[in-house]
C-alpha atoms as a PDB file:
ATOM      1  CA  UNK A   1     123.694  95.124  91.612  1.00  0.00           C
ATOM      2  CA  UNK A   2     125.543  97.750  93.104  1.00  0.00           C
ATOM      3  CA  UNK A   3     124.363  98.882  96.906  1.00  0.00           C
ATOM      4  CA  UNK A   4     123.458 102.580  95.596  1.00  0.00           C
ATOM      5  CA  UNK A   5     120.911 100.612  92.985  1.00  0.00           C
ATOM      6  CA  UNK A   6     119.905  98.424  95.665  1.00  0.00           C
ATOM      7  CA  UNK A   7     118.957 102.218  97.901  1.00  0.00           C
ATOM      8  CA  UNK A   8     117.497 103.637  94.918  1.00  0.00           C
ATOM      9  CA  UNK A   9     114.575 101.116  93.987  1.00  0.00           C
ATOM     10  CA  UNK A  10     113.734 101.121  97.064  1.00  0.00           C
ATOM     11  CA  UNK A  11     113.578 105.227  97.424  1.00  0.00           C
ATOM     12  CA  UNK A  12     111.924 106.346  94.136  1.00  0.00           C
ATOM     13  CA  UNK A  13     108.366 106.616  94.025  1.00  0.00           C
ATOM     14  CA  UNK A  14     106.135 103.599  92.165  1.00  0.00           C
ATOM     15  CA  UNK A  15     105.886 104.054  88.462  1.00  0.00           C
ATOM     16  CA  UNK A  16     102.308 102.152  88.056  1.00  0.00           C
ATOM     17  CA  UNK A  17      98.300 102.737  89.580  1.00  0.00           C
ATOM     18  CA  UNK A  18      98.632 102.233  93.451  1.00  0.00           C
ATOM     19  CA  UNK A  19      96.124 103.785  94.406  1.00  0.00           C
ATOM     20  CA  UNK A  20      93.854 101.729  96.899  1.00  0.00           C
ATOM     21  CA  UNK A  21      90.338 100.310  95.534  1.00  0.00           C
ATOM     22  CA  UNK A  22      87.141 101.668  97.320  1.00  0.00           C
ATOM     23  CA  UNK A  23      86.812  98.671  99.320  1.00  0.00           C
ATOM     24  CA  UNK A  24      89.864  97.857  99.820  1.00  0.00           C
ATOM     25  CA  UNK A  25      90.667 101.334 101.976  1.00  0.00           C
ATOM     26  CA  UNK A  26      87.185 101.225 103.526  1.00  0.00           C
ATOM     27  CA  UNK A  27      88.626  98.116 105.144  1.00  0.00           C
ATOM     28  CA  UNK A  28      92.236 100.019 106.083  1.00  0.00           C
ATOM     29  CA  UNK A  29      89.798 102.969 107.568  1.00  0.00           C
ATOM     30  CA  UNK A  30      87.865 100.442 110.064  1.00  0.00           C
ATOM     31  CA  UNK A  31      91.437  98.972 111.170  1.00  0.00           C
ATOM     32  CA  UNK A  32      92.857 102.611 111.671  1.00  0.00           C
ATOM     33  CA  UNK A  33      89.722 103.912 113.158  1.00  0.00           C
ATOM     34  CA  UNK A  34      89.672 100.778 115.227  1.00  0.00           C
ATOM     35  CA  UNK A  35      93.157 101.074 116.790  1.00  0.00           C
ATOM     36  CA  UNK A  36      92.115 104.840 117.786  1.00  0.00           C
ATOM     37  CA  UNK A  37      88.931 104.089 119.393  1.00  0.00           C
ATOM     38  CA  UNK A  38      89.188 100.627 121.223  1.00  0.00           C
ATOM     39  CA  UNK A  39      90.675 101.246 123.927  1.00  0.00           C
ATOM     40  CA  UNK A  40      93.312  98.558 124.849  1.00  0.00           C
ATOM     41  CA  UNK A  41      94.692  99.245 121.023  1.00  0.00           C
ATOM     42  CA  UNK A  42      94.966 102.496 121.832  1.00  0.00           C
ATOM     43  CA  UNK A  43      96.802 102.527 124.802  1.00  0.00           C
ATOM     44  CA  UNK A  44      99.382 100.632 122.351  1.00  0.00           C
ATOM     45  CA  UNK A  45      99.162 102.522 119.515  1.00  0.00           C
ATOM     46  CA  UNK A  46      98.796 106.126 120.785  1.00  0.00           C
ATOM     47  CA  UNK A  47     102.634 105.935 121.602  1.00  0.00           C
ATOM     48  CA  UNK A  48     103.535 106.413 118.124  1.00  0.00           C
ATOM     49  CA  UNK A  49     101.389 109.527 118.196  1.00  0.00           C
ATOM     50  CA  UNK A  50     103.548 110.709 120.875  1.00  0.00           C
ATOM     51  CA  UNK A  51     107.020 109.675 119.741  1.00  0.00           C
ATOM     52  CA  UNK A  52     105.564 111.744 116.510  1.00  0.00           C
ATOM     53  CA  UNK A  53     104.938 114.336 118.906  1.00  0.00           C
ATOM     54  CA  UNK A  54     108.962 114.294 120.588  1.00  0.00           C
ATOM     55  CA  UNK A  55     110.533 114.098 117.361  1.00  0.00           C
ATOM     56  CA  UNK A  56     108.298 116.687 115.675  1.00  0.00           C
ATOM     57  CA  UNK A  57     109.662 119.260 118.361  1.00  0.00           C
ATOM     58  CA  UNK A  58     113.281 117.124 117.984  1.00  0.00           C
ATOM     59  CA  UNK A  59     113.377 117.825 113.818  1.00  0.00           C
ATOM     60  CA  UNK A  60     112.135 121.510 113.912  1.00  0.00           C
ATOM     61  CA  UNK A  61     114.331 122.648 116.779  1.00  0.00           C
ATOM     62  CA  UNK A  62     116.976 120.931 114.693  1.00  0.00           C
ATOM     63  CA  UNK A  63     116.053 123.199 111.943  1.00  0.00           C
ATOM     64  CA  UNK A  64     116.150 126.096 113.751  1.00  0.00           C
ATOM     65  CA  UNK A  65     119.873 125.761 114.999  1.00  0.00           C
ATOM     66  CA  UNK A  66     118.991 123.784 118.236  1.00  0.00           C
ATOM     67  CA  UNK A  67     120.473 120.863 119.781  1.00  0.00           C
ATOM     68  CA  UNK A  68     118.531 117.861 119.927  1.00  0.00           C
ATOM     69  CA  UNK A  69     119.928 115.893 123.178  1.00  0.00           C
ATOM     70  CA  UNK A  70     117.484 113.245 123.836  1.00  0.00           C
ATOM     71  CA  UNK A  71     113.790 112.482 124.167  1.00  0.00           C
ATOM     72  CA  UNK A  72     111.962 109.771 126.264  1.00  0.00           C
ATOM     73  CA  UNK A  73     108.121 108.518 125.761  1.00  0.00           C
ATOM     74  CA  UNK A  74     105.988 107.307 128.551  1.00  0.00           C
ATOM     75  CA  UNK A  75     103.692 104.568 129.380  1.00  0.00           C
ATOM     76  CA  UNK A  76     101.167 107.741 130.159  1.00  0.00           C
ATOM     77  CA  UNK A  77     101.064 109.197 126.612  1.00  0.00           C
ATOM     78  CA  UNK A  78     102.956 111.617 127.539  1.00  0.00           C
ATOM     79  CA  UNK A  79     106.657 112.293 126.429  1.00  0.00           C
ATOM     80  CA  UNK A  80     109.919 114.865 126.823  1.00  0.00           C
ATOM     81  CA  UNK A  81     112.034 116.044 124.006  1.00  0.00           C
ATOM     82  CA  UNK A  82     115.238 118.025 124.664  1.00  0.00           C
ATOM     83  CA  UNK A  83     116.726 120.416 122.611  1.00  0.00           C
ATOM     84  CA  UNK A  84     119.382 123.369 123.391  1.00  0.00           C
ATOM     85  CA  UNK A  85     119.533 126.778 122.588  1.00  0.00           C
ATOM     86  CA  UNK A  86     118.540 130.142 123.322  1.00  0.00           C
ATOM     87  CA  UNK A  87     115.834 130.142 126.332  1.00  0.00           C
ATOM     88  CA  UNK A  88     113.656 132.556 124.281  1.00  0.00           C
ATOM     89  CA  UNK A  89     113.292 133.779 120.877  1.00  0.00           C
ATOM     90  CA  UNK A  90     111.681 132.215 117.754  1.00  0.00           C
ATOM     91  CA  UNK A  91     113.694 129.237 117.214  1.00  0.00           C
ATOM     92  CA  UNK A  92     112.385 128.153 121.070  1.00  0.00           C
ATOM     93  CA  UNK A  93     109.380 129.346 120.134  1.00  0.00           C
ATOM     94  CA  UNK A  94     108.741 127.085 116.580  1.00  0.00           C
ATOM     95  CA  UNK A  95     110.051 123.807 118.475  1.00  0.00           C
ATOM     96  CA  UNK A  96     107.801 124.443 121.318  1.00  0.00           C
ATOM     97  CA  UNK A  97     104.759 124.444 118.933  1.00  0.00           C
ATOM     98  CA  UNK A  98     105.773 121.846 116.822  1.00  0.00           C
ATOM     99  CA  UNK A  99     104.533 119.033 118.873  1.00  0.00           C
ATOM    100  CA  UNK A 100     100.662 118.941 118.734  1.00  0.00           C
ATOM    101  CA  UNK A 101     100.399 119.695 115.038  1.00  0.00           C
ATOM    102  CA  UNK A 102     103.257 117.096 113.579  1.00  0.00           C
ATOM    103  CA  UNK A 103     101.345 113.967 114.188  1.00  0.00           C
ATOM    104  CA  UNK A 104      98.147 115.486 112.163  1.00  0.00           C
ATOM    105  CA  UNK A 105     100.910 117.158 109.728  1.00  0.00           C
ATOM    106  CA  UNK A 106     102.705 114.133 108.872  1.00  0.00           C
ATOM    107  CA  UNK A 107      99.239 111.639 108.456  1.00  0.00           C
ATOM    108  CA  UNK A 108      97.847 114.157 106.364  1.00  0.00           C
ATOM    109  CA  UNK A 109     100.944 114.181 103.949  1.00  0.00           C
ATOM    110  CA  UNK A 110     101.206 110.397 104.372  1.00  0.00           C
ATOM    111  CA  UNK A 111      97.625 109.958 102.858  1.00  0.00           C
ATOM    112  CA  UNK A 112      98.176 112.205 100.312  1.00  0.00           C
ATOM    113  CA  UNK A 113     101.558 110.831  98.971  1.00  0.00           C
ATOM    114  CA  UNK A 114      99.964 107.425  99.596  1.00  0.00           C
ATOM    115  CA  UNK A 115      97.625 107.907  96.723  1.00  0.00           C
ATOM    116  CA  UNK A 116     100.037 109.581  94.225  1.00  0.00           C
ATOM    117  CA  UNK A 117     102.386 106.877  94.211  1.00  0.00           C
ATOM    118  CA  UNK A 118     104.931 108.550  97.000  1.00  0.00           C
ATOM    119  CA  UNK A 119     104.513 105.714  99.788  1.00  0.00           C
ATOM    120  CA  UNK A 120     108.345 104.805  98.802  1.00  0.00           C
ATOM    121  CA  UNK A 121     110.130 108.588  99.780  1.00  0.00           C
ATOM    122  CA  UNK A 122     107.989 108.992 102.270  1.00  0.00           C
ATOM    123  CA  UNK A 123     108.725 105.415 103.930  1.00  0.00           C
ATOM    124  CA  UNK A 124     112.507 106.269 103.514  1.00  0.00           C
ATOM    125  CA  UNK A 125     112.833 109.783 104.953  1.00  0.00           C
ATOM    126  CA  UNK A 126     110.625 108.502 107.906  1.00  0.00           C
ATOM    127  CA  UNK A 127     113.246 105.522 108.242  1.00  0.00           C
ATOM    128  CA  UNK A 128     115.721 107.892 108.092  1.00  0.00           C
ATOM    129  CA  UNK A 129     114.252 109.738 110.901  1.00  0.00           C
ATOM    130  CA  UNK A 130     114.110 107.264 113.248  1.00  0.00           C
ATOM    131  CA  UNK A 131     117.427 105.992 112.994  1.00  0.00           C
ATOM    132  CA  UNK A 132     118.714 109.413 113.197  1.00  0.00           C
ATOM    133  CA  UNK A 133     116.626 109.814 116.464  1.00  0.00           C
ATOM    134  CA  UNK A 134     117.816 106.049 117.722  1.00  0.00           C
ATOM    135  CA  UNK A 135     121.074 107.396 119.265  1.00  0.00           C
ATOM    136  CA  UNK A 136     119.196 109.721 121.392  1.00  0.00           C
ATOM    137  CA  UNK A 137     116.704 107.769 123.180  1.00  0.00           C
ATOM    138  CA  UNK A 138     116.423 108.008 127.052  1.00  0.00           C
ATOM    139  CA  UNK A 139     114.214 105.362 128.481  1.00  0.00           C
ATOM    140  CA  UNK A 140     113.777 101.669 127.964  1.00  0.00           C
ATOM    141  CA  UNK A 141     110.357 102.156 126.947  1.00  0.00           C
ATOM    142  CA  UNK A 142     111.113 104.844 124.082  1.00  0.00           C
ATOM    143  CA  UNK A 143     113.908 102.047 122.748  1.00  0.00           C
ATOM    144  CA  UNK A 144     111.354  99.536 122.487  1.00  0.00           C
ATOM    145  CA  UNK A 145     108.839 102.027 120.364  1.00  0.00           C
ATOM    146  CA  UNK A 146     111.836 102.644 118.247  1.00  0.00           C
ATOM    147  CA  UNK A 147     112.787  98.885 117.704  1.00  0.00           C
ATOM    148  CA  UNK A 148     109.549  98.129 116.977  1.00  0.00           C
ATOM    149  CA  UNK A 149     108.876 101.330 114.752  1.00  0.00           C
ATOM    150  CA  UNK A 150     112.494 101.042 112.737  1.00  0.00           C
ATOM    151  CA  UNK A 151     111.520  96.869 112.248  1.00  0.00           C
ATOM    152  CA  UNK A 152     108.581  97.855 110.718  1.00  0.00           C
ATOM    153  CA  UNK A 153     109.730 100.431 108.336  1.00  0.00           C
ATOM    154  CA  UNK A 154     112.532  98.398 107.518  1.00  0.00           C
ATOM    155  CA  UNK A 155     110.951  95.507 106.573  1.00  0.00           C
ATOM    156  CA  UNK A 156     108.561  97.426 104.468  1.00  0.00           C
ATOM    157  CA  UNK A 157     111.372  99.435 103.211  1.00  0.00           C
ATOM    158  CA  UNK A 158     113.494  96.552 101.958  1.00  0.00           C
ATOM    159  CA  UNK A 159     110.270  94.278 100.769  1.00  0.00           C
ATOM    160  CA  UNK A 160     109.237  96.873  98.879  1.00  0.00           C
ATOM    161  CA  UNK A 161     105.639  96.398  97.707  1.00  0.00           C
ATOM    162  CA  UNK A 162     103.614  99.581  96.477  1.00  0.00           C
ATOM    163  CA  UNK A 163     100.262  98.085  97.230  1.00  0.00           C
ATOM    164  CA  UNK A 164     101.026  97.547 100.524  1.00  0.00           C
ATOM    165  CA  UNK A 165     103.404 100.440 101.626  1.00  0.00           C
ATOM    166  CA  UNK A 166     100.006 102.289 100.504  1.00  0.00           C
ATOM    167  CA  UNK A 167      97.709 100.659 102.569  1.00  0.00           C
ATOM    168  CA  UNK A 168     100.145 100.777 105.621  1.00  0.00           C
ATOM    169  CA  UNK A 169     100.863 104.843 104.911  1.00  0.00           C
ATOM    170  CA  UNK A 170      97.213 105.755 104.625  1.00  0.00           C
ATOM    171  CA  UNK A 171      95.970 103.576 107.219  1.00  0.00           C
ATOM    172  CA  UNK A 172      98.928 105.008 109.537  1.00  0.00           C
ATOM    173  CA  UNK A 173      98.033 108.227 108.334  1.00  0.00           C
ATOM    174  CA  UNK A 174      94.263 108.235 109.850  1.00  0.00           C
ATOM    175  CA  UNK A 175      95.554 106.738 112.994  1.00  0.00           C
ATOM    176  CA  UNK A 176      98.056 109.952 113.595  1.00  0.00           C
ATOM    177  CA  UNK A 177      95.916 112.262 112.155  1.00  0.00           C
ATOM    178  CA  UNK A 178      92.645 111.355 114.971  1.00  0.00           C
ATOM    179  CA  UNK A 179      95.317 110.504 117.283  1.00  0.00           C
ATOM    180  CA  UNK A 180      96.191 114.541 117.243  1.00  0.00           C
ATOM    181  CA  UNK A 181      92.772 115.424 117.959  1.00  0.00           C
ATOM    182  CA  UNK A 182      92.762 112.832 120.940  1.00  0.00           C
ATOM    183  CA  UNK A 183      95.893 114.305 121.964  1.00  0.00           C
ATOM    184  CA  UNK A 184      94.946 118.005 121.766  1.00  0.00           C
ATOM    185  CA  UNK A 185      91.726 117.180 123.646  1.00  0.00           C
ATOM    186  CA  UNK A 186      93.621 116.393 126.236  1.00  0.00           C
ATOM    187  CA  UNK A 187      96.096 119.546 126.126  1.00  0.00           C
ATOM    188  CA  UNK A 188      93.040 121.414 126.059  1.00  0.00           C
ATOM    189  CA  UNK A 189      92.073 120.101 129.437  1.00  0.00           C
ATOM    190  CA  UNK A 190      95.296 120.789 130.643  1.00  0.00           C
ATOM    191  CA  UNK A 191      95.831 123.913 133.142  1.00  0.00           C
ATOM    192  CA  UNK A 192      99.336 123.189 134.241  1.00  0.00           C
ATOM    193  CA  UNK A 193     101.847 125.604 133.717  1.00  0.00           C
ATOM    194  CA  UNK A 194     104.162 122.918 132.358  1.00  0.00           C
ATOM    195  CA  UNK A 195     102.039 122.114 128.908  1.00  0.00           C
ATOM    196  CA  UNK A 196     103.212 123.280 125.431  1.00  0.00           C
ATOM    197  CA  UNK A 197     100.683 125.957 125.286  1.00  0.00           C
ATOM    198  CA  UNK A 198     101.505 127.039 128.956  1.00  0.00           C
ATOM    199  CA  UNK A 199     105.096 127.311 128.177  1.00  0.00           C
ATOM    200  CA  UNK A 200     104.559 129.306 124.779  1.00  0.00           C
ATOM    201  CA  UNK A 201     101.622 131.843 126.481  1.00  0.00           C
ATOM    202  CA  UNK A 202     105.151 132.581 129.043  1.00  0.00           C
ATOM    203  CA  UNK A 203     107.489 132.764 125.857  1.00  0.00           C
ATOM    204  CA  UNK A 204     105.370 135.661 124.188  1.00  0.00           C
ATOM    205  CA  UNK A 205     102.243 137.680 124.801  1.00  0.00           C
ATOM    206  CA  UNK A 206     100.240 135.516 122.651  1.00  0.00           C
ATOM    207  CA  UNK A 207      97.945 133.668 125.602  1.00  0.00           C
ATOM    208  CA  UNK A 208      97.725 129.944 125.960  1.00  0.00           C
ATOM    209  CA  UNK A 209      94.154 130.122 123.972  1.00  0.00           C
ATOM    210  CA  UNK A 210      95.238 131.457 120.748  1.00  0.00           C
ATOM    211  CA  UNK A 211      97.867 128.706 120.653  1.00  0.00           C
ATOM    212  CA  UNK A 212      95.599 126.083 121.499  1.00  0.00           C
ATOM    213  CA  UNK A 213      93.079 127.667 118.331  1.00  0.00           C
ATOM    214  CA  UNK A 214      96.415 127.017 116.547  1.00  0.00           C
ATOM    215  CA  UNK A 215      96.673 123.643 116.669  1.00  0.00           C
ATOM    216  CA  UNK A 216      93.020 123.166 116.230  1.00  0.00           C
ATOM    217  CA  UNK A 217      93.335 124.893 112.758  1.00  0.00           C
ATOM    218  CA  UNK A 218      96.097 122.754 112.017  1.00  0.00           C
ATOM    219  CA  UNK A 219      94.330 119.481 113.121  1.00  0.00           C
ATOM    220  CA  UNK A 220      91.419 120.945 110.383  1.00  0.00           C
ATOM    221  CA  UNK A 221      93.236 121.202 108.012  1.00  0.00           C
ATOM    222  CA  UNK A 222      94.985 118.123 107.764  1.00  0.00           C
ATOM    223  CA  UNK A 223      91.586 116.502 108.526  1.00  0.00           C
ATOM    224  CA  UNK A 224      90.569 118.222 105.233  1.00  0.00           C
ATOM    225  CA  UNK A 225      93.201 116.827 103.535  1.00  0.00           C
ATOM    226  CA  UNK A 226      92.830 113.385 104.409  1.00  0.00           C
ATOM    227  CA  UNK A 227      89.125 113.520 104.147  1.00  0.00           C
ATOM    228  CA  UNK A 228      89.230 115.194 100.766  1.00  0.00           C
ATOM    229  CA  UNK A 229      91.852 111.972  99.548  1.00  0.00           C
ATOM    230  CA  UNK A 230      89.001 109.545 101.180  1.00  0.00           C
ATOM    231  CA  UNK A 231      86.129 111.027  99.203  1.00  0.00           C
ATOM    232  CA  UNK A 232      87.663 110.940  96.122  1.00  0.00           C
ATOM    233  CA  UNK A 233      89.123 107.246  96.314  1.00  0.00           C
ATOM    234  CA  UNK A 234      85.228 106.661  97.251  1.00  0.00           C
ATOM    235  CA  UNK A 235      83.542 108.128  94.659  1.00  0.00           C
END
């Protein structure tokens, strides 16, 4: 088998019923729900909400012709993502903002290509991702979240099963999706100058609130979505 055969059964989406059985997701839910809420998991676990976070600012500043030097997660939740470019302007403007919505973004769309047989793409462009990002880590901790991360996603990647690649996505998805609201509650609670909603009420005249309602809209809607995939899987 030739390695481009090898890449592409591994990338196309499942041809056959993955979806997950009522009690089989009401059992991924608890584990999700359990690594957001217990505390010692989620001291663990809410660093891949924030190297979502980085590389959500990382990707779109990308996109918007910035330079994505390095970014750096730490044992405090909180992170740093660098990108270069213009000081003002939109394109400083969309990577700024990116941050707090891309871990609710991405769960959402994880859950809902979970369940339509998309676990596979999704699984490779976040692979992808990651080893794009490897090259530009900055702190022992952040290359231990991206070992760990890439193993992960590799192995699941090149053992491809659809069942479980399902389970893993939606159950990853609920984890990143009520890690953002954990996340923004603290960001709400934040009055330095220094947080992303500080830093974008200085970019425009648009004040720090509006942003913040912002990223709660976002947060509902992906909340929607996932809740919307739950309730029909349940029913």
């Amino acid at each position: 088998m030739q390695w481009f055969e090898v890449v592409r059964d591994r990338v196309v989406p499942a041809t056959h019923d993955v979806a997950l059985t009522a009690p089989r997701l009401l059992l991924v839910l608890a584990v999700a729900l359990a690594l957001v809420t217990v505390r010692p998991l989620w001291r663990v676990v809410r660093l891949s909400v924030t190297l979502v976070h980085e590389l959500g600012h990382a990707i779109v500043g990308i996109l918007v012709g910035r330079q994505f030097t390095g970014f750096a997660l730490r044992g405090d939740m909180s992170g740093h993502a660098v990108t270069r470019g213009r000081p003002r302007g939109a394109g400083r403007i969309a990577s700024t903002w990116s941050g707090y919505p891309m871990p609710a973004l991405l769960g959402a769309l994880m859950v809902w290509a979970a369940g339509r047989g998309w676990a596979a793409p999704v699984l490779s462009a976040g692979l992808a991702v990651l080893l794009f990002a490897l090259v530009r880590v900055r702190s022992a901790l952040t290359a231990l979240v991206m070992a760990v991360a890439i193993a992960g996603s590799a192995a699941l990647w090149w053992w491809r099963d659809d069942r479980l690649q399902t389970q893993v996505l939606v159950g990853l998805g609920v984890v990143l999706v009520v890690g953002a609201w954990r996340h923004l509650g603290a960001v709400l609670r934040d009055r330095s100058r220094s947080s992303d909603p500080a830093v974008l009420a200085a970019l425009t005249p648009v004040p720090r609130a509006a942003w913040n309602l912002s990223y709660v809209v976002v947060c509902a809607l992906a909340s929607w979505v996932v809740a919307s995939e739950v309730l029909a899987t349940l029913r």
